[in-house]
N, C-alpha and C. Protein backbone atom coordinates (compact mmCIF):
# COMPACT_ATOMS: atom_id res chain seq x y z
N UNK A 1 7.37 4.81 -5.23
CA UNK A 1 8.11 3.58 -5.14
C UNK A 1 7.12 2.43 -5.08
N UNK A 2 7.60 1.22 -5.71
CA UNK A 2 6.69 0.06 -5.60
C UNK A 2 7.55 -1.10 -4.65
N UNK A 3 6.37 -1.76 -3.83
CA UNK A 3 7.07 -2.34 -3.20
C UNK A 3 6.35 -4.03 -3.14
N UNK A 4 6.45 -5.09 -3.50
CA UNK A 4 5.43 -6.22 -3.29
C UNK A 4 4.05 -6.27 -3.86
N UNK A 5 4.08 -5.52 -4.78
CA UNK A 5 2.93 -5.17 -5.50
C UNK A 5 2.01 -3.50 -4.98
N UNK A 6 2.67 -3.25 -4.31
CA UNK A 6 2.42 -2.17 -3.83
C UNK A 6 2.61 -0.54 -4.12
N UNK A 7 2.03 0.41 -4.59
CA UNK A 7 2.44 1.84 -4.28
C UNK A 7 2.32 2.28 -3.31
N UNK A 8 3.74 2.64 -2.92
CA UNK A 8 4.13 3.66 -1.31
C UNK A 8 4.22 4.77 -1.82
N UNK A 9 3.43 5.50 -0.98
CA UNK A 9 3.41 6.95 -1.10
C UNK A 9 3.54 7.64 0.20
N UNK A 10 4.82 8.34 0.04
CA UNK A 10 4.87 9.27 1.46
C UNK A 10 4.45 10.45 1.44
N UNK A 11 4.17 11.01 2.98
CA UNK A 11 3.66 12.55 2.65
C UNK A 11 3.53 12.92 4.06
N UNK A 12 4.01 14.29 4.13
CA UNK A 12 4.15 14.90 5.03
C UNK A 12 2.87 15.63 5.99
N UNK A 13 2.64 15.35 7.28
CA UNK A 13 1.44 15.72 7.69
C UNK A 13 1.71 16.20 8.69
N UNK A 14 1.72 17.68 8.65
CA UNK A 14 2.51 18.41 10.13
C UNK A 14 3.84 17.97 9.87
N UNK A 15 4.93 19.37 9.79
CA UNK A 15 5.89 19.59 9.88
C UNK A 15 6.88 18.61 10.30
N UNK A 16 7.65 17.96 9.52
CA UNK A 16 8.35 16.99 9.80
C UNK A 16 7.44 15.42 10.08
N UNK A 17 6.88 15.19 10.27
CA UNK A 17 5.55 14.23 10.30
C UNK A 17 5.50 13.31 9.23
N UNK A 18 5.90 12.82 8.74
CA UNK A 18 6.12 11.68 7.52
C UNK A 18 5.51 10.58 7.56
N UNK A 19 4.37 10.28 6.64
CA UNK A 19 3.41 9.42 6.59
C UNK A 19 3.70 8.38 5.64
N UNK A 20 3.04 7.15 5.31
CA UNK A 20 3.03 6.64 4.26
C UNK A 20 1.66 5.91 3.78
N UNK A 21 1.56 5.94 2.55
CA UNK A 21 -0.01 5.04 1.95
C UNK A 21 0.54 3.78 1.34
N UNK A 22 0.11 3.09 1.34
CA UNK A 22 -0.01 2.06 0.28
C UNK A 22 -1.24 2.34 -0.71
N UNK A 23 -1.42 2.00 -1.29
CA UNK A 23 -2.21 1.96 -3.03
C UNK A 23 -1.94 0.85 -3.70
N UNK A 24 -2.58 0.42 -4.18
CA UNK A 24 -2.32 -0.68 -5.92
C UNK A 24 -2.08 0.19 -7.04
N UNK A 25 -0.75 -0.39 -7.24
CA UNK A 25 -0.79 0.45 -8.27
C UNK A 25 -1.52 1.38 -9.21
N UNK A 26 -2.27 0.74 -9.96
CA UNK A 26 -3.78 1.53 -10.80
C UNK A 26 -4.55 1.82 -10.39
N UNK A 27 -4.53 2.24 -8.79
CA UNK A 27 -5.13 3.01 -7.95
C UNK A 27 -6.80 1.78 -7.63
N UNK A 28 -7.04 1.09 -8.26
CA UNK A 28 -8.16 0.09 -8.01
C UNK A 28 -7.94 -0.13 -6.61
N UNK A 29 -9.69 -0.64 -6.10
CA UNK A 29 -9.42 -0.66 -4.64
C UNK A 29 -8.94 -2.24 -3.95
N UNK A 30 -8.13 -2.48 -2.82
CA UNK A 30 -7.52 -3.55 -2.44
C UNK A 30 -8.77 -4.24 -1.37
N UNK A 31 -8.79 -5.31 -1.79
CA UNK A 31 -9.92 -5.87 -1.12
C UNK A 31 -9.38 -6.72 0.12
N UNK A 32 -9.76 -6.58 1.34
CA UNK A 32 -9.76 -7.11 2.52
C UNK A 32 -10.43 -7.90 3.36
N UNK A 33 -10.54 -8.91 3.32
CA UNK A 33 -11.70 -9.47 4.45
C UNK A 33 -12.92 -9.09 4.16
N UNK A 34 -13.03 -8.80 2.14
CA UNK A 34 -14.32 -8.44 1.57
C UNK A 34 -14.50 -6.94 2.08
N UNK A 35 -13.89 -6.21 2.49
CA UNK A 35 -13.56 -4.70 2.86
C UNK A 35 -12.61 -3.98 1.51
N UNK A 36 -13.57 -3.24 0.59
CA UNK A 36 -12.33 -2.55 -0.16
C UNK A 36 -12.10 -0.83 0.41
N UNK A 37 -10.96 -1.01 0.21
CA UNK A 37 -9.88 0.01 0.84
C UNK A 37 -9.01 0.77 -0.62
N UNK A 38 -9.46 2.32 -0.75
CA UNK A 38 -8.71 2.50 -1.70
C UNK A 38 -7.28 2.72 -1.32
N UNK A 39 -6.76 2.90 -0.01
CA UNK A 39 -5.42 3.15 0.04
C UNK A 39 -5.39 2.32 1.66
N UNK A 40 -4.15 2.04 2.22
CA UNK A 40 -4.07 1.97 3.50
C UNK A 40 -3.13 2.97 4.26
N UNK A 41 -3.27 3.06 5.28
CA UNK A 41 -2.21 4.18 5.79
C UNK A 41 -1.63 3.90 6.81
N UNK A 42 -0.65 3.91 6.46
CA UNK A 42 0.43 3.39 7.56
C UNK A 42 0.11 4.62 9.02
N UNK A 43 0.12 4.13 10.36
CA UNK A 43 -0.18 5.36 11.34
C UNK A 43 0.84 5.63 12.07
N UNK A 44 2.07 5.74 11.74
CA UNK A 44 3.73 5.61 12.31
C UNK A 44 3.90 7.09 11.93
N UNK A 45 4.25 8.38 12.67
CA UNK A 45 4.85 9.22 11.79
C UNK A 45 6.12 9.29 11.98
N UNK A 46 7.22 9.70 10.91
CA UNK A 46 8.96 9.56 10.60
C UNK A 46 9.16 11.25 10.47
N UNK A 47 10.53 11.28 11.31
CA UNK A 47 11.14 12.51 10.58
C UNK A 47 11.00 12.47 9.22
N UNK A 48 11.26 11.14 8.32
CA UNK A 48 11.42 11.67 7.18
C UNK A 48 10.95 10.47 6.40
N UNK A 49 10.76 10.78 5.10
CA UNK A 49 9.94 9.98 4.00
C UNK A 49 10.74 8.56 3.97
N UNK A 50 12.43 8.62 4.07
CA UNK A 50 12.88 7.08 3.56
C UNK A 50 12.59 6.31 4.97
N UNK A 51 11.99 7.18 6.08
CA UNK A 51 12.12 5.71 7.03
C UNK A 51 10.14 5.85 7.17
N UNK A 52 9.56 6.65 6.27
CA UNK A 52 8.22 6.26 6.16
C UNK A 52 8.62 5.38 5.01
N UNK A 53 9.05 5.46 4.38
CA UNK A 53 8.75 4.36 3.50
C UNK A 53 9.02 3.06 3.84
N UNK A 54 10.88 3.05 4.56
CA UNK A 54 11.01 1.61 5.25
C UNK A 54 9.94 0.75 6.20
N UNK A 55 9.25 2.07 7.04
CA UNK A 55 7.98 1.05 7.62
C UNK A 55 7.11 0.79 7.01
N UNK A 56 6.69 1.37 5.83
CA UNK A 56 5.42 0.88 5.03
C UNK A 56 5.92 -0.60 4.47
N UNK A 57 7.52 -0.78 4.10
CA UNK A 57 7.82 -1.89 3.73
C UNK A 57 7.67 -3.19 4.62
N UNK A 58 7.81 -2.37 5.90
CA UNK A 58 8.02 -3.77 6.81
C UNK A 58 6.62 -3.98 7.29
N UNK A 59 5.50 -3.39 7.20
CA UNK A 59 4.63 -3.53 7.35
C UNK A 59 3.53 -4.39 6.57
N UNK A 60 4.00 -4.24 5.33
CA UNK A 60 3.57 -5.15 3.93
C UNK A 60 4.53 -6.48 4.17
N UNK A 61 5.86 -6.94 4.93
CA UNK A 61 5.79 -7.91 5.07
C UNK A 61 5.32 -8.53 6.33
N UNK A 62 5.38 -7.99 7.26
CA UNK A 62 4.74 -8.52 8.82
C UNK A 62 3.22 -8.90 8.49
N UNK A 63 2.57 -7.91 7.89
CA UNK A 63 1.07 -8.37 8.04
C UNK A 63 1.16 -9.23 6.52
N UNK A 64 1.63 -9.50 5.44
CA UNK A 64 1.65 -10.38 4.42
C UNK A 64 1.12 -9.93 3.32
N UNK A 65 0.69 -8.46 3.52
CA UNK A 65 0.14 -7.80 2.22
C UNK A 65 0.42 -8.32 0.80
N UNK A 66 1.37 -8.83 0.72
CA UNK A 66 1.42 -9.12 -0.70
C UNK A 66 0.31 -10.02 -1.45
N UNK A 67 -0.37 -10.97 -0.75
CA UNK A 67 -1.01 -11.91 -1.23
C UNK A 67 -2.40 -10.84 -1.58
N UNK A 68 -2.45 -9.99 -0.84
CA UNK A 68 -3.68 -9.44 -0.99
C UNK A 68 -3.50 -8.22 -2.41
N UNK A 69 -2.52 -7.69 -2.86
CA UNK A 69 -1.65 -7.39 -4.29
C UNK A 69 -2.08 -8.18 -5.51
N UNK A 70 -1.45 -9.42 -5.04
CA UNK A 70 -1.32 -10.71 -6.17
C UNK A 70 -2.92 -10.96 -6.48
N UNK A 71 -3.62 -10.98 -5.13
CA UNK A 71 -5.26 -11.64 -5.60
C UNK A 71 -5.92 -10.27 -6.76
N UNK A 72 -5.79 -9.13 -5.92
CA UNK A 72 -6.14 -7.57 -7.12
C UNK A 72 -5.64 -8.12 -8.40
N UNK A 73 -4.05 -8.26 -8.51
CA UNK A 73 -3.79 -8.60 -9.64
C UNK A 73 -4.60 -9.56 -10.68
N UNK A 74 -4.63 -10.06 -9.97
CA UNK A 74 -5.25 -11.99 -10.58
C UNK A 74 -6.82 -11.67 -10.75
N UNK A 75 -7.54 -10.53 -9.66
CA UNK A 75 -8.62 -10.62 -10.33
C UNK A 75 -8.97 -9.31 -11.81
N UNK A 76 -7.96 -8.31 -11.64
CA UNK A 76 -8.13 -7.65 -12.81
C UNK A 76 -7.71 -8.05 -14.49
N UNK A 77 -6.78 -9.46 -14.47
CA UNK A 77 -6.83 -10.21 -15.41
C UNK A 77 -7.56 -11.26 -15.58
N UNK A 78 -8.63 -11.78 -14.65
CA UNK A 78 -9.58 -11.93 -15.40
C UNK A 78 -10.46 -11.59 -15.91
N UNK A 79 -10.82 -10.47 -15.56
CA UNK A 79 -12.04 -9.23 -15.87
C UNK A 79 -11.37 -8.86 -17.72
N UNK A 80 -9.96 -8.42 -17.37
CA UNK A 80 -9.38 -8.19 -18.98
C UNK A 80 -9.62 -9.19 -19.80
N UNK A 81 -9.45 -10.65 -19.43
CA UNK A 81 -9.64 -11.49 -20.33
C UNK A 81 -11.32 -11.77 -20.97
N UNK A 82 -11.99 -11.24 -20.04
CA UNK A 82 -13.60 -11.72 -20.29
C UNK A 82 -13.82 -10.81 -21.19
C-alpha cells in the first residue's frame, strides 16, 4: 500500500506481532537530517497488519513524513533531468 508518498509494508515478527516499514517507493534511500535510511520501522507491534498499517499512517502524518517523500521525489527528477 502507498501512503503520502510512501510504501507501507507490513510483516509479521513473532506470532501475531505485526510490524510495519515505510520505504520510498523505488526503494531509494529517504534522507533525514542528512541521515539516509533505506526503510523506517514503525516499533508498535498489532495483532494484525490493517492496524499496522493504520499506525504507519498516522505516524507519517504526526511526524510530517511526507515532505521528506516529496524532497526524494524532487531530488530524483532532477538527477533524471541532468
Amino acid at each position: 500500500m502507498t501512503y503520502e508518498g510512501f510504501a507501507i509494508e507490513c510483516y509479521e515478527a513473532g506470532k501475531g506481532l505485526w510490524h510495519a516499514r515505510l520505504r520510498l517507493p523505488d526503494r531509494n534511500p529517504l534522507i533525514v537530517g542528512g541521515v539516509a535510511f533505506s526503510a523506517i520501522e514503525i516499533g508498535f507491534a498489532w495483532p494484525d497488519p490493517e492496524s499496522a498499517a493504520a499506525d504507519a499512517r498516522n505516524q507519517i502524518d504526526r511526524l510530517k513524513l511526507a515532505r521528506y517523500a516529496a524532497a526524494a521525489q524532487a531530488s530524483q527528477q532532477e538527477l533524471s533531468a541532468a
